[in-house]
N, C-alpha and C. Protein backbone atom coordinates (compact mmCIF):
# COMPACT_ATOMS: atom_id res chain seq x y z
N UNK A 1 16.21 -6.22 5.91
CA UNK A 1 15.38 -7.37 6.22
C UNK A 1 14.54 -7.05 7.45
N UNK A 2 12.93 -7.48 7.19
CA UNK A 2 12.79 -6.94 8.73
C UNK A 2 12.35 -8.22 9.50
N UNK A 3 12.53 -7.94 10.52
CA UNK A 3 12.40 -8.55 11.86
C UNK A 3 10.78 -9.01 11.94
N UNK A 4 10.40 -9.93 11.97
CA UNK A 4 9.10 -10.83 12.46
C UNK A 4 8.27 -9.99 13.46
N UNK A 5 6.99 -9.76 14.08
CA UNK A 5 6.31 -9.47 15.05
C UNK A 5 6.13 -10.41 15.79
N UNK A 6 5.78 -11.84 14.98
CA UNK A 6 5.72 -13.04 15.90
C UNK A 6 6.58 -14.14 15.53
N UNK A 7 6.57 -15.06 15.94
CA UNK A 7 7.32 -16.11 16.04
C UNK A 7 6.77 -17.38 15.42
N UNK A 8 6.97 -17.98 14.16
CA UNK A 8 5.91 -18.98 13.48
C UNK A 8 6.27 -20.29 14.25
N UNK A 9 4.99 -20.86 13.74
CA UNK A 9 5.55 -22.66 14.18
C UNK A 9 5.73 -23.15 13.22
N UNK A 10 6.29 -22.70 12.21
CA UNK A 10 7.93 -23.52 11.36
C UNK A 10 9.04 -23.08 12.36
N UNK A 11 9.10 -22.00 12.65
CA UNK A 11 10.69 -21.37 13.66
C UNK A 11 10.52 -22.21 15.00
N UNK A 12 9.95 -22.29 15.78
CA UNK A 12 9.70 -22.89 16.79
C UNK A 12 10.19 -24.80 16.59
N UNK A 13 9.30 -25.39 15.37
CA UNK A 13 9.43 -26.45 15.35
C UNK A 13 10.88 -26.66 14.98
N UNK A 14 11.35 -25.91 13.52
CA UNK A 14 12.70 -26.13 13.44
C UNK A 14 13.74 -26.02 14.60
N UNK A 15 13.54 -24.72 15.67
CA UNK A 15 14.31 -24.35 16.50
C UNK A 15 14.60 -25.72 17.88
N UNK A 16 13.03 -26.49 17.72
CA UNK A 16 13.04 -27.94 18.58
C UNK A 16 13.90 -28.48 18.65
N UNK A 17 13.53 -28.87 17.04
CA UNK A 17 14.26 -30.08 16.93
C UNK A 17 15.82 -30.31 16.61
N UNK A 18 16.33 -28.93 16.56
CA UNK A 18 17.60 -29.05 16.33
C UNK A 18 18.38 -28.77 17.75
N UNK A 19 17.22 -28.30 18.85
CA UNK A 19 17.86 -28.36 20.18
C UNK A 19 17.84 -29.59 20.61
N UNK A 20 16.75 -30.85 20.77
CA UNK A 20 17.00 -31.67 20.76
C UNK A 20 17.97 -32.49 20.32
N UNK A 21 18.68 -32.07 19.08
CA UNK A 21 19.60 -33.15 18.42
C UNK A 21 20.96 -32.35 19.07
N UNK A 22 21.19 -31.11 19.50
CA UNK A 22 21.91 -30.48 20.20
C UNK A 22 22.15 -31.11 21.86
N UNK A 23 20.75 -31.16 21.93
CA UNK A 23 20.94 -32.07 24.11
C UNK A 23 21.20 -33.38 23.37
N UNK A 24 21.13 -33.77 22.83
CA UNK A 24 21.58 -35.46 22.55
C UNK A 24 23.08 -35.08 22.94
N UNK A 25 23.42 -34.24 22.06
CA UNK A 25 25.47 -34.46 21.93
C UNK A 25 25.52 -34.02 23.34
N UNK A 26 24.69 -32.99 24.00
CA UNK A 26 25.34 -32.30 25.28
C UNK A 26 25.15 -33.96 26.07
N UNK A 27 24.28 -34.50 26.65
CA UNK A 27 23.86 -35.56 26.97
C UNK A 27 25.38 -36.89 26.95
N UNK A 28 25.72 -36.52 25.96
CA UNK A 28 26.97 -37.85 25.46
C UNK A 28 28.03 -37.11 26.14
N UNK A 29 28.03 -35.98 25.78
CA UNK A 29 29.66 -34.82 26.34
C UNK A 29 29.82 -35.19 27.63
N UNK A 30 28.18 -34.87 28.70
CA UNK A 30 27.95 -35.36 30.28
C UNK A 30 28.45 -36.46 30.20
N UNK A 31 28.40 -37.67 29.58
CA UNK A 31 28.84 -38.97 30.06
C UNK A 31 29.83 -39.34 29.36
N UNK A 32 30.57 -38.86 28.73
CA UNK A 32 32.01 -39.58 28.23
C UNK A 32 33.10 -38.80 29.43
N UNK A 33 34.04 -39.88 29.58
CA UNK A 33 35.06 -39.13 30.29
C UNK A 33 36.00 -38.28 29.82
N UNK A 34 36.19 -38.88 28.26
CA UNK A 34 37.32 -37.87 27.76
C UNK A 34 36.24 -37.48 25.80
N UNK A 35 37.40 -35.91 25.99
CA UNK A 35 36.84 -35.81 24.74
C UNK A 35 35.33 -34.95 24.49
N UNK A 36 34.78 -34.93 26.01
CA UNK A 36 33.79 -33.73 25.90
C UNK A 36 33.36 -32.92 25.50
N UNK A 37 34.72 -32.13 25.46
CA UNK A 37 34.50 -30.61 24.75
C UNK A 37 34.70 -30.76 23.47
N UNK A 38 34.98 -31.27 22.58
CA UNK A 38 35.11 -32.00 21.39
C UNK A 38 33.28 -32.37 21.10
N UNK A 39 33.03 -33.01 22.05
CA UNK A 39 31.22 -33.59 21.20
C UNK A 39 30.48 -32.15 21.84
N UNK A 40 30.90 -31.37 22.79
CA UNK A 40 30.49 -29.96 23.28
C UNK A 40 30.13 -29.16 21.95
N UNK A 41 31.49 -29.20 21.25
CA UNK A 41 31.60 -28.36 20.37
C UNK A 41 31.00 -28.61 19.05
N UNK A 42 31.16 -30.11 19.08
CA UNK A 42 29.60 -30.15 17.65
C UNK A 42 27.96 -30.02 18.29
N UNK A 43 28.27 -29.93 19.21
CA UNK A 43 26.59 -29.60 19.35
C UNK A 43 25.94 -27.96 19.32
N UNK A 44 27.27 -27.17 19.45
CA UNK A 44 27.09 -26.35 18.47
C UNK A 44 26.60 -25.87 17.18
N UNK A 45 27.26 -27.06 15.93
CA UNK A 45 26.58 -27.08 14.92
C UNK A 45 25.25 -26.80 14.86
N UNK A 46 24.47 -27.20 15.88
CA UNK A 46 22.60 -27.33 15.84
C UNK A 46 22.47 -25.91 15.62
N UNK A 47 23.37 -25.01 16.72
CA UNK A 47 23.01 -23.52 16.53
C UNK A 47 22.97 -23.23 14.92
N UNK A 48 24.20 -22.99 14.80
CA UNK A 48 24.60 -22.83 13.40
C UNK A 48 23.58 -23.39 12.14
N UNK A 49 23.56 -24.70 12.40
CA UNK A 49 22.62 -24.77 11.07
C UNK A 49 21.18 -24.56 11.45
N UNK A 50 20.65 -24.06 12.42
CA UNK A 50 19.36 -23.07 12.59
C UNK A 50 19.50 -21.94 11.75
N UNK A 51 20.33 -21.13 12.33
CA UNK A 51 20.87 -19.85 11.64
C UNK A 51 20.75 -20.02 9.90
N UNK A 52 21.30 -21.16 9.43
CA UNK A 52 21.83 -21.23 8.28
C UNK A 52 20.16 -21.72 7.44
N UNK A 53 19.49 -22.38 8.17
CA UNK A 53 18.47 -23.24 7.42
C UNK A 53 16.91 -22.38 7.18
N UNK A 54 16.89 -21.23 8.60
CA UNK A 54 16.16 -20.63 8.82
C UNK A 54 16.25 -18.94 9.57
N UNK A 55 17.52 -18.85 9.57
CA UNK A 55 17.52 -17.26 10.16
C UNK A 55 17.69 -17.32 11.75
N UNK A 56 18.49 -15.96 12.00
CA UNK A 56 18.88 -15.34 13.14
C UNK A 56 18.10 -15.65 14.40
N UNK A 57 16.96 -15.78 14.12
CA UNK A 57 15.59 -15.91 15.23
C UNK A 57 15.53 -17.57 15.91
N UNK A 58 15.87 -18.43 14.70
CA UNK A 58 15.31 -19.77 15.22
C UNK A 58 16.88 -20.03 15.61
N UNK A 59 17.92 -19.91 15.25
CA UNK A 59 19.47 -19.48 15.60
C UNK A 59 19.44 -19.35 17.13
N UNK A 60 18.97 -18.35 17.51
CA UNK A 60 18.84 -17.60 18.73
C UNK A 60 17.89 -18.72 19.83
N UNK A 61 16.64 -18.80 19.13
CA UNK A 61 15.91 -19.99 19.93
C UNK A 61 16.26 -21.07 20.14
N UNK A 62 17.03 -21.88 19.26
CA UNK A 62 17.60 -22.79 19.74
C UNK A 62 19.21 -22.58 20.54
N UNK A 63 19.50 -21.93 20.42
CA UNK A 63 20.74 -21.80 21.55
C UNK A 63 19.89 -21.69 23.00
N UNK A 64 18.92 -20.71 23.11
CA UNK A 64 18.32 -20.58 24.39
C UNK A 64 17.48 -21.94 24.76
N UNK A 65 16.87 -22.22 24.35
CA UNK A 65 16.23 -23.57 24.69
C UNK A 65 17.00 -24.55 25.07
N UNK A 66 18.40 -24.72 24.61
CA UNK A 66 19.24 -26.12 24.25
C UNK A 66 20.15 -25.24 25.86
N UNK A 67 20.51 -24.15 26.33
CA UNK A 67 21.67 -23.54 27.29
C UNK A 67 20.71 -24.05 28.40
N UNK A 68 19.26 -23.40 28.03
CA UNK A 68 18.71 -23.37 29.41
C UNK A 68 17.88 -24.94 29.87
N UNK A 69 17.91 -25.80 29.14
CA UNK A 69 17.62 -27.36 28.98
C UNK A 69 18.45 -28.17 29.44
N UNK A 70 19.56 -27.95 29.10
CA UNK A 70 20.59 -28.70 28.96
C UNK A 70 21.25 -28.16 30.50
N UNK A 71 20.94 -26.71 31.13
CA UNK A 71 21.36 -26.44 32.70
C UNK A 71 20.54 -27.19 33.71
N UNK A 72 19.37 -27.28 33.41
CA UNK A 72 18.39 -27.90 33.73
C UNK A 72 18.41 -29.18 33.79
N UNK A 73 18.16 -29.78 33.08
CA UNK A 73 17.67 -31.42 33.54
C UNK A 73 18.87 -32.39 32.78
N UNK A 74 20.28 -31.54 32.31
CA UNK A 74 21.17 -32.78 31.81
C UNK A 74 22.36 -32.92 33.58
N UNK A 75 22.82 -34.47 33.36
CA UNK A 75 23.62 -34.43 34.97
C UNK A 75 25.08 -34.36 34.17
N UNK A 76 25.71 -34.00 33.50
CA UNK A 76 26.86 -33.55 32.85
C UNK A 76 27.08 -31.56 32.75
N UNK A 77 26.58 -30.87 33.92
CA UNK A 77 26.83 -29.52 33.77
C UNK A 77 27.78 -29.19 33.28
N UNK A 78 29.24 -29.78 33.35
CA UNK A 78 30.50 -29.17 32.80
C UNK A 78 30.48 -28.55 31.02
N UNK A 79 29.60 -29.51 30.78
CA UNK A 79 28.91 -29.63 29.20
C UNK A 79 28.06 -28.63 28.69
N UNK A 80 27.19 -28.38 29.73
CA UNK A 80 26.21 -27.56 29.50
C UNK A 80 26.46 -25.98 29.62
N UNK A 81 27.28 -25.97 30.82
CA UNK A 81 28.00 -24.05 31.22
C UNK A 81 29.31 -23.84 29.69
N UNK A 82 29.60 -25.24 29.20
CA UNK A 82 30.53 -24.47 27.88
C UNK A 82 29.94 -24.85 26.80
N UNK A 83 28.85 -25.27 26.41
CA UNK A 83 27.40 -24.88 25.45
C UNK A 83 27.18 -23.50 25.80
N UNK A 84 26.65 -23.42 27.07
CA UNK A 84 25.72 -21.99 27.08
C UNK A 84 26.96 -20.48 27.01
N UNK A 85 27.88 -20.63 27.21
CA UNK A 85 28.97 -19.58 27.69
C UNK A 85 29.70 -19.84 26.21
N UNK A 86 30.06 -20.86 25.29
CA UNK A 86 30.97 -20.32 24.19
C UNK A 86 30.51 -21.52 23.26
N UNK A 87 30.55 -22.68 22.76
CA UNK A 87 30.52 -23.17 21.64
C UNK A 87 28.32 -23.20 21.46
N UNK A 88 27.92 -23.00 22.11
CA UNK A 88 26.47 -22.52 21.41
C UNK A 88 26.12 -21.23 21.16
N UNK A 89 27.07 -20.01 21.91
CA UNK A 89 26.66 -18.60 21.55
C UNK A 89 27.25 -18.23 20.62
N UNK A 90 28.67 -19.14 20.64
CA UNK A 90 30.25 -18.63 19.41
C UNK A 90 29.11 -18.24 18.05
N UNK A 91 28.63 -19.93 17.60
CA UNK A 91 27.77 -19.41 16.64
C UNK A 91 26.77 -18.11 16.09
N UNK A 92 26.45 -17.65 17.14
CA UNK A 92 25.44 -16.63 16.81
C UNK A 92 26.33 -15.19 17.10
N UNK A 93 27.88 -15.45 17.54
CA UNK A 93 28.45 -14.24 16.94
C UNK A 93 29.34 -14.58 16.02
N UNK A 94 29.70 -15.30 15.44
CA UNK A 94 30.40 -15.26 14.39
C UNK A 94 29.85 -14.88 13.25
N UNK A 95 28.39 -15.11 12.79
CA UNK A 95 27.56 -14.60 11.74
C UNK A 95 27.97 -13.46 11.61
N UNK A 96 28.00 -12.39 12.87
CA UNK A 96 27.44 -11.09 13.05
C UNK A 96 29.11 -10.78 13.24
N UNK A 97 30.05 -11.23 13.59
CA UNK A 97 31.55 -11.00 13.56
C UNK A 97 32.00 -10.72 12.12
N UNK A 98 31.61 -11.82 11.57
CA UNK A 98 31.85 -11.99 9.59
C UNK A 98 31.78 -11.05 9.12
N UNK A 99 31.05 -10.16 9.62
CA UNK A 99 30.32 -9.33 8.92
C UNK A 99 31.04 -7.83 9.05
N UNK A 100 32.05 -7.61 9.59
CA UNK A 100 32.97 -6.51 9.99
C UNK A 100 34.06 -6.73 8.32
N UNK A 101 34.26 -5.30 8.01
CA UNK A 101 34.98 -5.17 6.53
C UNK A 101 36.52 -6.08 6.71
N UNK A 102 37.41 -5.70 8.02
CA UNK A 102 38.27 -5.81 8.15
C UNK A 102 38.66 -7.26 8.25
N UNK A 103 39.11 -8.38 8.01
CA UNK A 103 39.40 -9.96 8.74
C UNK A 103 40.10 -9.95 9.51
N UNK A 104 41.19 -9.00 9.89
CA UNK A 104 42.00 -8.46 10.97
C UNK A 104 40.94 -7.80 12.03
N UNK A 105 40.18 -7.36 12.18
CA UNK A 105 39.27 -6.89 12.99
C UNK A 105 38.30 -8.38 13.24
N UNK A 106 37.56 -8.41 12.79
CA UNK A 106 37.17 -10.01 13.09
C UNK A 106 38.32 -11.16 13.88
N UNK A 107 38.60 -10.92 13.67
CA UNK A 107 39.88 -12.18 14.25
C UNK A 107 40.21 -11.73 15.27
N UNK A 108 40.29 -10.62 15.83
CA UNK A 108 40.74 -9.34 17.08
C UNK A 108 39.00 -9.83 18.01
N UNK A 109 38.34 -9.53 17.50
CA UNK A 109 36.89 -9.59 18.04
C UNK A 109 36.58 -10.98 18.37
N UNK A 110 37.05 -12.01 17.61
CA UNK A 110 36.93 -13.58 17.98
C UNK A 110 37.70 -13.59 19.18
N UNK A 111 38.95 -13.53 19.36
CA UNK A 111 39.98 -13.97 20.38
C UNK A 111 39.71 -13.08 21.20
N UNK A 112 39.34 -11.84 21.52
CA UNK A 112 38.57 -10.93 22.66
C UNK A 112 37.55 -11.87 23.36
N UNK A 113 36.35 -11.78 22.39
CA UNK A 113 35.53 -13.30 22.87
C UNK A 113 35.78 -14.41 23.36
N UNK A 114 36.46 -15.03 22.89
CA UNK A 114 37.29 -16.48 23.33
C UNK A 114 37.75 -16.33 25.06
N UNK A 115 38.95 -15.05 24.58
CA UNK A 115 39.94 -14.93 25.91
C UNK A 115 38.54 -14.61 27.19
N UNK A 116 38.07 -13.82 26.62
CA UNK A 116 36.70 -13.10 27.74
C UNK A 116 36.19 -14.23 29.05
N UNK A 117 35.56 -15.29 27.22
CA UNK A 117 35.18 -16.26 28.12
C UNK A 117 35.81 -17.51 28.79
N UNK A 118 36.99 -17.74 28.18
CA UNK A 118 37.85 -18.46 28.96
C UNK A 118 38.71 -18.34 30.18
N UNK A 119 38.97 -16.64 30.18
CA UNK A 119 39.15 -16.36 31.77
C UNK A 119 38.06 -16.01 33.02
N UNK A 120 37.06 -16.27 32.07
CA UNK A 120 35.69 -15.74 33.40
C UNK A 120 35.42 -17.61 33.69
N UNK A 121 35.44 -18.62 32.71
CA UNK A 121 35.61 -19.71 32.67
C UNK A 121 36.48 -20.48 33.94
N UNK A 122 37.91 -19.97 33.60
CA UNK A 122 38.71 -19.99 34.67
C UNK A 122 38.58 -19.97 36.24
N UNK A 123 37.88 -18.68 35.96
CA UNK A 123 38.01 -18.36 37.24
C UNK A 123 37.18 -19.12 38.03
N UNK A 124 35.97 -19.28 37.61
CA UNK A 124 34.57 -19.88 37.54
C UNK A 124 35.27 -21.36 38.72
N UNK A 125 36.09 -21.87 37.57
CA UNK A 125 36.37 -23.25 37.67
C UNK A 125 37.20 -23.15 38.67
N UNK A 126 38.22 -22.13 39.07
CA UNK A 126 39.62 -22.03 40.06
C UNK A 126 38.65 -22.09 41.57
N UNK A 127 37.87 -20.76 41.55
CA UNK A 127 37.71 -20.42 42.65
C UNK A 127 35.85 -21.83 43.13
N UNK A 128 35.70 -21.88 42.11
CA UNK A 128 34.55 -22.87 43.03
C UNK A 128 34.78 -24.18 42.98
N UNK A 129 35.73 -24.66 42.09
CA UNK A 129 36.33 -26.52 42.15
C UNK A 129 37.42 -26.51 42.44
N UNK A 130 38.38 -25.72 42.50
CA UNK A 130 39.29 -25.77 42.92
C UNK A 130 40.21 -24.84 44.20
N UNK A 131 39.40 -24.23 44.61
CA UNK A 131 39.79 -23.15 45.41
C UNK A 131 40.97 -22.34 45.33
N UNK A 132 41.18 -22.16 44.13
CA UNK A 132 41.64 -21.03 43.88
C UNK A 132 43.30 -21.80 43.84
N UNK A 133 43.26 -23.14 43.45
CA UNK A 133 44.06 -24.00 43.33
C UNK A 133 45.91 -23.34 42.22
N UNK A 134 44.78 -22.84 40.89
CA UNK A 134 45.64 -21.82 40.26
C UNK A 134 46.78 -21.49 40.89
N UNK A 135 46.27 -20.19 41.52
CA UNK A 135 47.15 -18.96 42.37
C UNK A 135 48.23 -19.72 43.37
N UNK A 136 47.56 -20.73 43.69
CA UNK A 136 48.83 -21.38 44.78
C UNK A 136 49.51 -22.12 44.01
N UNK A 137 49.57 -22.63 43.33
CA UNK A 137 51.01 -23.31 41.77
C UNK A 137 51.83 -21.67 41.85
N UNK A 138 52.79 -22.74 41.78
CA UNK A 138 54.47 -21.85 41.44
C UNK A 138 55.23 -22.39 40.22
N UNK A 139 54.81 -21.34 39.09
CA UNK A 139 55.59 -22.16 37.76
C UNK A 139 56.67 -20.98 37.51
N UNK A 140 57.34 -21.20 36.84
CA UNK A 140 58.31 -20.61 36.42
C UNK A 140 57.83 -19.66 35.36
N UNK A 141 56.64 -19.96 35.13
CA UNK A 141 56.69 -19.27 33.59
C UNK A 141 54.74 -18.60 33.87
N UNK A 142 54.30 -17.33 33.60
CA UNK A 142 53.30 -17.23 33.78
C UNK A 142 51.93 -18.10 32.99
N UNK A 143 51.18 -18.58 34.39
CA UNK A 143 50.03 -19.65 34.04
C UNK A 143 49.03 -19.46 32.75
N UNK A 144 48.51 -18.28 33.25
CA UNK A 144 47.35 -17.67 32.31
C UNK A 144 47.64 -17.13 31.23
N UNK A 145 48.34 -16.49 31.08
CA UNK A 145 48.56 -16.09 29.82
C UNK A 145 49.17 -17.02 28.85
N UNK A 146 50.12 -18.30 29.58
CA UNK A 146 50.32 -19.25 28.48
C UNK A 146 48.99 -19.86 28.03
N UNK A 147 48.00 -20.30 29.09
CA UNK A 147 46.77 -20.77 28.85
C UNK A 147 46.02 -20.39 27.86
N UNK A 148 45.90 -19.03 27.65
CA UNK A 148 45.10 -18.19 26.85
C UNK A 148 45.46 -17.98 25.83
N UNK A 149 47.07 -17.73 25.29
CA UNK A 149 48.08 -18.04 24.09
C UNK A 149 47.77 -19.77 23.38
N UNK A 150 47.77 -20.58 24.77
CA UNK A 150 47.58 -21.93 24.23
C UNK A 150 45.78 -21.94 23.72
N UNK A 151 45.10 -21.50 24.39
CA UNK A 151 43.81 -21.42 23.99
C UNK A 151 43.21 -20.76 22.53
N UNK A 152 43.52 -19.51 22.86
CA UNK A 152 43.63 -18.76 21.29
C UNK A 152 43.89 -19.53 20.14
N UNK A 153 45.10 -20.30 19.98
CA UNK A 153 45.59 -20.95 19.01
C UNK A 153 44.71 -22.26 18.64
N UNK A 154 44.52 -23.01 19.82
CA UNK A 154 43.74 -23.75 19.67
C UNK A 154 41.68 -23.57 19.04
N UNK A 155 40.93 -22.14 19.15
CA UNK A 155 40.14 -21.90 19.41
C UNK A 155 40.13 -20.70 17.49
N UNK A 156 41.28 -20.42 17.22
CA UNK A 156 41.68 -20.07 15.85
C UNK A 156 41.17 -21.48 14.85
N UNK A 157 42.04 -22.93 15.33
CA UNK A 157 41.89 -23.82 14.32
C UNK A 157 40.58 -24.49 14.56
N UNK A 158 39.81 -24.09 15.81
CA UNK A 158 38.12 -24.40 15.96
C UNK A 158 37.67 -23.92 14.80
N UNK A 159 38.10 -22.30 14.88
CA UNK A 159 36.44 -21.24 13.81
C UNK A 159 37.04 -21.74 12.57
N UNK A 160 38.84 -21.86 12.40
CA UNK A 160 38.98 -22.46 10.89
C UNK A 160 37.93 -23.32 10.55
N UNK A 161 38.04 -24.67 11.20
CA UNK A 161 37.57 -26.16 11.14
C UNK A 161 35.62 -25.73 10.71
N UNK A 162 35.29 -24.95 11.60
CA UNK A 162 34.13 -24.34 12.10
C UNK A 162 33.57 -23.74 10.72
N UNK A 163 34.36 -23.27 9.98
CA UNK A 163 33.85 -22.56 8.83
C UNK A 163 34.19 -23.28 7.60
N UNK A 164 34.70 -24.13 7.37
CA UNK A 164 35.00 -25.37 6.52
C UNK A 164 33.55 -26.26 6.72
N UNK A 165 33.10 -26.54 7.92
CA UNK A 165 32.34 -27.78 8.16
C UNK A 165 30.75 -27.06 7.70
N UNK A 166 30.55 -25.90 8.24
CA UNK A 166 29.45 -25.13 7.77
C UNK A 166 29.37 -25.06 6.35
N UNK A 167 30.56 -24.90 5.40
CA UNK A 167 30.60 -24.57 4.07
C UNK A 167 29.57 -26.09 3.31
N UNK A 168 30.61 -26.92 4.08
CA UNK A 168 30.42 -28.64 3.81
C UNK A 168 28.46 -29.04 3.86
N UNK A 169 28.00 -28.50 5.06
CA UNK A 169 26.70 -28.67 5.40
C UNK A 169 25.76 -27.58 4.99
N UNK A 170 26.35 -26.44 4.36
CA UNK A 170 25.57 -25.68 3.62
C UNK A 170 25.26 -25.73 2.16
N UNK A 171 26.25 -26.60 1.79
CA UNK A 171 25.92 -27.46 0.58
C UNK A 171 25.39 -28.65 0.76
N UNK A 172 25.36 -28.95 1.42
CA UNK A 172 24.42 -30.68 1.29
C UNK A 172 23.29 -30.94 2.30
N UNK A 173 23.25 -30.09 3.57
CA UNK A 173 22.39 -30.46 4.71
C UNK A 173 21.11 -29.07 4.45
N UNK A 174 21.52 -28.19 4.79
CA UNK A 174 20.75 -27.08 4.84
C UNK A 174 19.67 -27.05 3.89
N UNK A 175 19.79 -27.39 2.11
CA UNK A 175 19.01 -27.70 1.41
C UNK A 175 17.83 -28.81 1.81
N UNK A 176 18.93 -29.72 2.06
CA UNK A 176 17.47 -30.85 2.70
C UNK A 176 16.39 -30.94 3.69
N UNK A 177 16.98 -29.52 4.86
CA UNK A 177 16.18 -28.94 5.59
C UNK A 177 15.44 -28.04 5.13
N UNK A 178 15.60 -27.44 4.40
CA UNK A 178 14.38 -26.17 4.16
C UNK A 178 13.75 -26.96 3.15
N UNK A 179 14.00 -28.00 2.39
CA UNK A 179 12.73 -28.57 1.99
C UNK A 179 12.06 -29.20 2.58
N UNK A 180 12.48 -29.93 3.31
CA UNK A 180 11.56 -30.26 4.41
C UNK A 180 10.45 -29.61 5.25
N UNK A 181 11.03 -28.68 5.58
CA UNK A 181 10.08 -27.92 6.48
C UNK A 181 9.09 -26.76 5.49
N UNK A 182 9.51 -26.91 4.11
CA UNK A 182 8.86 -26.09 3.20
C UNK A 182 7.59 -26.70 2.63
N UNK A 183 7.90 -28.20 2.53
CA UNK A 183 6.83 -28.81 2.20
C UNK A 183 5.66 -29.71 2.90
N UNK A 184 5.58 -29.21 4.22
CA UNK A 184 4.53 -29.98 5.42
C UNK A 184 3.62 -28.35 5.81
């Protein structure tokens, strides 16, 4: 398949408007107290069904538009650094993850990813909101690595859920988008 020289305004417009409907959820994530990362994580979807409706390119554009928008002018950052760092990029490697022969290798390469960004996440969060709050707890049982065991597991029944819901909207949504934008 080859790669574009330029960039059309079907890709652009599609890539808009699905960042827009993407800062809407980031927008709600900023202002709910609980349950964030939950509306975080469907605003993801926008990536995804770029990818799905129109290809890798408008995929890509709307994650960047929606990370660097949403750092910018939304007042819910907590929302926006886990858009731009894992549930808006997850999408644009899981395409390209899928795509490894092995599902044992894929699944190795997801939770590499995951753990990556959930301990740079961590740290992120220890050492500048909390000062390093972590390290001074005394548990009996090691912190991080239960975290990341508990995370993994949890972040497994995401891409499950994640690839069920895509199946769901690639039968019924995606069609209604590319006619749309096929026929203006």
């Amino acid at each position: 398949m080859r790669t574009p020289k330029t960039i059309s305004t079907q890709t652009v417009a599609q890539a808009a408007l699905l960042s827009a409907v993407a800062l809407v959820f980031l927008f709600v994530a900023g202002m709910i107290p609980t349950g964030w990362t939950g509306v975080t994580a469907v605003a993801g979807f926008a990536v995804a069904v770029a990818v799905s409706a129109s290809g890798y390119l408008t995929g890509f554009l709307c994650y960047l538009v929606t990370s660097l928008l949403a750092i910018l002018i939304l007042p819910g950052k907590h929302a926006a650094i886990l858009f731009a760092s894992l549930f808006g990029l997850y999408p644009l490697l899981k395409i390209r993850i899928e795509r490894l022969r092995s599902r044992l290798a894929a699944i190795a390469v997801k939770l590499v990813f995951f753990n990556a960004v959930f301990l740079l996440l961590l740290q992120f969060a220890s050492q500048l909101l909390w000062g390093d709050l972590l390290a001074q707890w005394t548990y009996s049982f090691p912190l991080r690595p239960a975290l990341c065991l508990t995370g993994s597991v949890v972040f497994l029944l995401y891409d499950f859920a994640f690839t069920k819901a895509m199946a769901l909207l690639q039968a019924r949504l995606i069609p209604q988008i590319r006619r749309m934008f096929r026929h203006r």
